[in-house]
N, C-alpha and C. Protein backbone atom coordinates (compact mmCIF):
# COMPACT_ATOMS: atom_id res chain seq x y z
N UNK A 1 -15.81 6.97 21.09
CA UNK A 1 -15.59 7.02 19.66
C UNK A 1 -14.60 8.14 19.37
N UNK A 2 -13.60 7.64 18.95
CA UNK A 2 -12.78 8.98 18.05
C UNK A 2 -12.55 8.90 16.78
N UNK A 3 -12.45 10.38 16.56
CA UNK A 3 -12.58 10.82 15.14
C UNK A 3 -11.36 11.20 15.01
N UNK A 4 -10.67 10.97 13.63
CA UNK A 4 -10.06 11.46 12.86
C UNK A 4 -9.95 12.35 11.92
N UNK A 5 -9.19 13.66 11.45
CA UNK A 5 -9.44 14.59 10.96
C UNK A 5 -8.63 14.35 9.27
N UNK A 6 -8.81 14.55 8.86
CA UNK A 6 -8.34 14.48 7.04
C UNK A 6 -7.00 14.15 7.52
N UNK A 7 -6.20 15.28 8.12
CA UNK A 7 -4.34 15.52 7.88
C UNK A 7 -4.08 13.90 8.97
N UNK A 8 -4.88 13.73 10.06
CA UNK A 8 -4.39 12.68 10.93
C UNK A 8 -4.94 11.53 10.07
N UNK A 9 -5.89 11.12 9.43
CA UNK A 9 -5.99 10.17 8.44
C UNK A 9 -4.77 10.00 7.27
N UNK A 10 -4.29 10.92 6.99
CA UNK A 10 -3.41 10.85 5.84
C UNK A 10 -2.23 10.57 6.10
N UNK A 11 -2.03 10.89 7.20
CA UNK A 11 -0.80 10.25 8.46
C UNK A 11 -1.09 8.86 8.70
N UNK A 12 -1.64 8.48 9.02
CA UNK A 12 -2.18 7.00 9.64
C UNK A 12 -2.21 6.08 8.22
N UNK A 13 -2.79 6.45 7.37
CA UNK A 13 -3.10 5.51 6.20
C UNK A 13 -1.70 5.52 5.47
N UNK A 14 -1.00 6.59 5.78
CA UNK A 14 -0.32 7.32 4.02
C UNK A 14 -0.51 6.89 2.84
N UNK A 15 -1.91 7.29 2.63
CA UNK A 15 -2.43 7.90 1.33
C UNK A 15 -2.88 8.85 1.71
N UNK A 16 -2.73 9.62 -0.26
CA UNK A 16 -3.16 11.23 -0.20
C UNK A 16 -4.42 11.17 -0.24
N UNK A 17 -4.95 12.43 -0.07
CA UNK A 17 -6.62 12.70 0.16
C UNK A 17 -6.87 12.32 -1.47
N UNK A 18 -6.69 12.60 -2.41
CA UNK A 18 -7.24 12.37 -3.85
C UNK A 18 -7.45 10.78 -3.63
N UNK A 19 -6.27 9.85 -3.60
CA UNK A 19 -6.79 8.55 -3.50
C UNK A 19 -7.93 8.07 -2.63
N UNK A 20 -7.82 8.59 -0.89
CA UNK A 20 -8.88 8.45 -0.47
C UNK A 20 -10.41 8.89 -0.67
N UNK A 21 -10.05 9.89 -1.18
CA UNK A 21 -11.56 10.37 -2.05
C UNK A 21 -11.96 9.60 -3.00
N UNK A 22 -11.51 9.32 -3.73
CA UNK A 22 -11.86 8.07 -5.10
C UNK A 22 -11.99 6.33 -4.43
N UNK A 23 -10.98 5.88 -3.23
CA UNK A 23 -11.66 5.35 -3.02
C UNK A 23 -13.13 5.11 -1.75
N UNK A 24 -13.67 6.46 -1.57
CA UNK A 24 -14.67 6.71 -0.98
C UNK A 24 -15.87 6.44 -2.07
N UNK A 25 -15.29 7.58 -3.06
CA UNK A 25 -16.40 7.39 -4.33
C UNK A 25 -17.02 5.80 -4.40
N UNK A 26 -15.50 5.15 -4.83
CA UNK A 26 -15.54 3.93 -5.08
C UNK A 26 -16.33 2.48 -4.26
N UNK A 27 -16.65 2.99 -2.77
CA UNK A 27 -17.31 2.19 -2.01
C UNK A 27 -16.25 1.38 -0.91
N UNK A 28 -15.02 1.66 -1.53
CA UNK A 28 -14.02 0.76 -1.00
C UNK A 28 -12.97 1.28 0.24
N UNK A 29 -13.60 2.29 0.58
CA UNK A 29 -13.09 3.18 1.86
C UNK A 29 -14.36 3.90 3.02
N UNK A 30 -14.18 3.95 4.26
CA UNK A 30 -15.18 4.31 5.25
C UNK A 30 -15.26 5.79 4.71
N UNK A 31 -16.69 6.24 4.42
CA UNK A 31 -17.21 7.63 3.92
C UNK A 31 -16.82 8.67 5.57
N UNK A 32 -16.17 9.29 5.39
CA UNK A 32 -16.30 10.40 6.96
C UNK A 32 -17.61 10.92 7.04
N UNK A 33 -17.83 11.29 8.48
CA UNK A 33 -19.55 11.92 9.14
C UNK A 33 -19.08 13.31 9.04
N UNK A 34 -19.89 13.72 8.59
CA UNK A 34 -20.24 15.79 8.78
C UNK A 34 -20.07 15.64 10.56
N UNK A 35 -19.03 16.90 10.69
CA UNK A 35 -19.46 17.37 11.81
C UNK A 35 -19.53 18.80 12.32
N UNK A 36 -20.12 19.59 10.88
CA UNK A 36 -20.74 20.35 10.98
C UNK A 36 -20.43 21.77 10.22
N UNK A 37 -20.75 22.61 9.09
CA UNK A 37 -20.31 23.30 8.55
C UNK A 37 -19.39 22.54 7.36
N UNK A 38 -18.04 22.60 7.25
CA UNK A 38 -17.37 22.04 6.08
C UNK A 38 -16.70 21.28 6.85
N UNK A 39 -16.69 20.91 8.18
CA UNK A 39 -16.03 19.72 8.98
C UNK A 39 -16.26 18.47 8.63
N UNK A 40 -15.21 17.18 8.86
CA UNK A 40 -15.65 16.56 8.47
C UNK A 40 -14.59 15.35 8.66
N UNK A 41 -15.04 14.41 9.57
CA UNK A 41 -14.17 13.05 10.50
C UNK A 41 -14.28 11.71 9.64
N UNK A 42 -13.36 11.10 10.19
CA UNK A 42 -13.44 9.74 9.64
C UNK A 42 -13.13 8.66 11.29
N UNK A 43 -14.41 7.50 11.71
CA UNK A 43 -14.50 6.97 12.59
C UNK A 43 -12.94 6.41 12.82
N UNK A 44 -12.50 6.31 13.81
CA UNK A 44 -10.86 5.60 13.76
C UNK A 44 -11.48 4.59 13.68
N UNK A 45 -12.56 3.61 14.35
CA UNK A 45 -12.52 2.02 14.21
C UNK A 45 -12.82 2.12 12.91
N UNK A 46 -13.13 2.22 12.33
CA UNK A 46 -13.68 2.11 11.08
C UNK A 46 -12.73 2.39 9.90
N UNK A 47 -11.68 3.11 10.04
CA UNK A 47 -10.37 2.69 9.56
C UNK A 47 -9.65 2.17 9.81
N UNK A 48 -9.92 1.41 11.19
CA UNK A 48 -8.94 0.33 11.88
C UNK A 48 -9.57 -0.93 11.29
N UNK A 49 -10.40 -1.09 11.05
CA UNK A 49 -11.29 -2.13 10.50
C UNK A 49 -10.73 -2.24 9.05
N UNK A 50 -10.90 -1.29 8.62
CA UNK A 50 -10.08 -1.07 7.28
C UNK A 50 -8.86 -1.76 6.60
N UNK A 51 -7.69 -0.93 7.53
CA UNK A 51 -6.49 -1.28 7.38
C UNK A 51 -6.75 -2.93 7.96
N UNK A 52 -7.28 -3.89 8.89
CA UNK A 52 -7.08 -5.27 8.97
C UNK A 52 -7.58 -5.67 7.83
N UNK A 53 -8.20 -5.45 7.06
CA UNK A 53 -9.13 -6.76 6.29
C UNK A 53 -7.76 -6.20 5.08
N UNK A 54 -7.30 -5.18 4.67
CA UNK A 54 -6.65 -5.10 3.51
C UNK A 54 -4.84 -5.52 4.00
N UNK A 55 -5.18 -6.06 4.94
CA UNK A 55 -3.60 -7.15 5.09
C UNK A 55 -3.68 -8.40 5.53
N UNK A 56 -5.51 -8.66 5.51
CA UNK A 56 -5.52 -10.55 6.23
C UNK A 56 -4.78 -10.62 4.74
N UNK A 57 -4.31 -12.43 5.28
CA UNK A 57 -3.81 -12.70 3.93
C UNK A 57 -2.20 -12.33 3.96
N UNK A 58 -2.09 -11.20 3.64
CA UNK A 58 -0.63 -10.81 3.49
C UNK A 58 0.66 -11.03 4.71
N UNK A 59 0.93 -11.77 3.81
CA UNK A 59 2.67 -12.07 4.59
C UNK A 59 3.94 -10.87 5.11
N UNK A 60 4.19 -10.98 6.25
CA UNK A 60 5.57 -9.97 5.92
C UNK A 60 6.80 -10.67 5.32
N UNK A 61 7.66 -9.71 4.17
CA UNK A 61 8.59 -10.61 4.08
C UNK A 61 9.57 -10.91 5.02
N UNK A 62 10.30 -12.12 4.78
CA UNK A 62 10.83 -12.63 6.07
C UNK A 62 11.82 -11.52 6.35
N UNK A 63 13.32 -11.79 7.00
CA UNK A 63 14.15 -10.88 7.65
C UNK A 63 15.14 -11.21 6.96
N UNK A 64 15.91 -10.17 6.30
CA UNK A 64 17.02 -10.24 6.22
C UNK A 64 16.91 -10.16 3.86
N UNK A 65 15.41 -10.37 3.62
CA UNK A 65 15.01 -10.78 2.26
C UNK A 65 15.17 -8.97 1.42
N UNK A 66 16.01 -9.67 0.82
CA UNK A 66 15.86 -8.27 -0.40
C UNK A 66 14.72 -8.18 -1.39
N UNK A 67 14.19 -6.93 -1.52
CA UNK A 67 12.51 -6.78 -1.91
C UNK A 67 13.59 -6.12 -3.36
N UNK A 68 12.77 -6.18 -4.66
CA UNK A 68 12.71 -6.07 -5.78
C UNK A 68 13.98 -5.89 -6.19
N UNK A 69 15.06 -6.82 -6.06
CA UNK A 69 16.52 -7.19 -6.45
C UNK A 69 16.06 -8.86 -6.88
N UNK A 70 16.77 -8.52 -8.37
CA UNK A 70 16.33 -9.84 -9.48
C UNK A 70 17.94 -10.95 -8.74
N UNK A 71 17.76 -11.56 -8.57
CA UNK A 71 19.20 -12.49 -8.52
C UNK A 71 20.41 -12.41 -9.03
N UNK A 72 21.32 -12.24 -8.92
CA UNK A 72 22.44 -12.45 -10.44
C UNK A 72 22.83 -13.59 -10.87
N UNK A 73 22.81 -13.16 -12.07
CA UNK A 73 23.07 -14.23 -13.29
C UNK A 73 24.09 -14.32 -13.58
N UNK A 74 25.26 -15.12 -13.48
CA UNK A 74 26.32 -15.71 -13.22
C UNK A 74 26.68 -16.77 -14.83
N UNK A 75 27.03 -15.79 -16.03
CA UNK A 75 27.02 -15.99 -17.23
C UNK A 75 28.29 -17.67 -16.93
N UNK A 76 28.17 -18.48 -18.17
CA UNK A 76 28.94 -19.97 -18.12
C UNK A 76 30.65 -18.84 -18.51
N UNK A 77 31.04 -19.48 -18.76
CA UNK A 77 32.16 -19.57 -19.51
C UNK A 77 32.45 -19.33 -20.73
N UNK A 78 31.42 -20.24 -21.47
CA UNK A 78 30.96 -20.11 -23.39
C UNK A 78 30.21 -19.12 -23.47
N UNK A 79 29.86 -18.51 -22.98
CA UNK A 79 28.83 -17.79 -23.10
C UNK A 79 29.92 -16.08 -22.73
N UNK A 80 30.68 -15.95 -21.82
CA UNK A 80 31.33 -14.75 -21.18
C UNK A 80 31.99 -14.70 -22.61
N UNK A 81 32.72 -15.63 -23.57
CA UNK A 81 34.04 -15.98 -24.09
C UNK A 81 33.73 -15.07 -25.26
N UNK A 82 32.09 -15.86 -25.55
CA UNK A 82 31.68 -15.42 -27.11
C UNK A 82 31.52 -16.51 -27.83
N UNK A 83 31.75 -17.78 -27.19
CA UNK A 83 32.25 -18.97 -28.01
C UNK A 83 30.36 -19.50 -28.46
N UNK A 84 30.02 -18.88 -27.93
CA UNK A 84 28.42 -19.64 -28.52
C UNK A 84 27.84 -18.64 -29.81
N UNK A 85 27.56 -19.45 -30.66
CA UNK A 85 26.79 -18.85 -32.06
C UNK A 85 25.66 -18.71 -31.89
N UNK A 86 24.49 -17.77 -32.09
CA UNK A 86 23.32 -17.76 -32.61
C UNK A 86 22.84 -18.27 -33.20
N UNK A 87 21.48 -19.03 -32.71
CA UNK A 87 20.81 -19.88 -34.06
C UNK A 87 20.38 -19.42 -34.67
């Protein structure tokens, strides 16, 4: 079994500790084990377990695909000129 320490979790996940704390609160993240004094691990399978179930499902986008670029809009003619009225 290996453990993970806060800074190597925050590396591995990249999320910050505030999010992972809230979602610990929240039920929706593996709680870390005391290991002793103010120490304090998080199981690696158990964030490996983690990270799979929150990408079944998810697609990569394909190759070569531009991520959050809208298309261009390629105005007519009547429309560049001015020649269209408002209704």
């Amino acid at each position: 079994m290996n453990a993970l320490s806060l800074k190597s979790l925050v590396s591995k996940i990249s999320l910050q500790k505030t999010k992972i704390y809230a979602m610990i609160a929240a039920g929706t993240f593996p709680a870390p084990i005391k290991l002793g004094g103010s120490r304090s691990a998080w199981i690696e399978s158990e964030v490996e377990d983690w990270l799979t179930s929150c990408t079944v499902g998810v697609q990569a986008p394909k190759t070569g695909a531009k991520r959050g670029r809208k298309p261009k809009v390629r105005l007519s003619e009547g429309v560049a000129s001015g020649s269209l009225v408002n209704a």
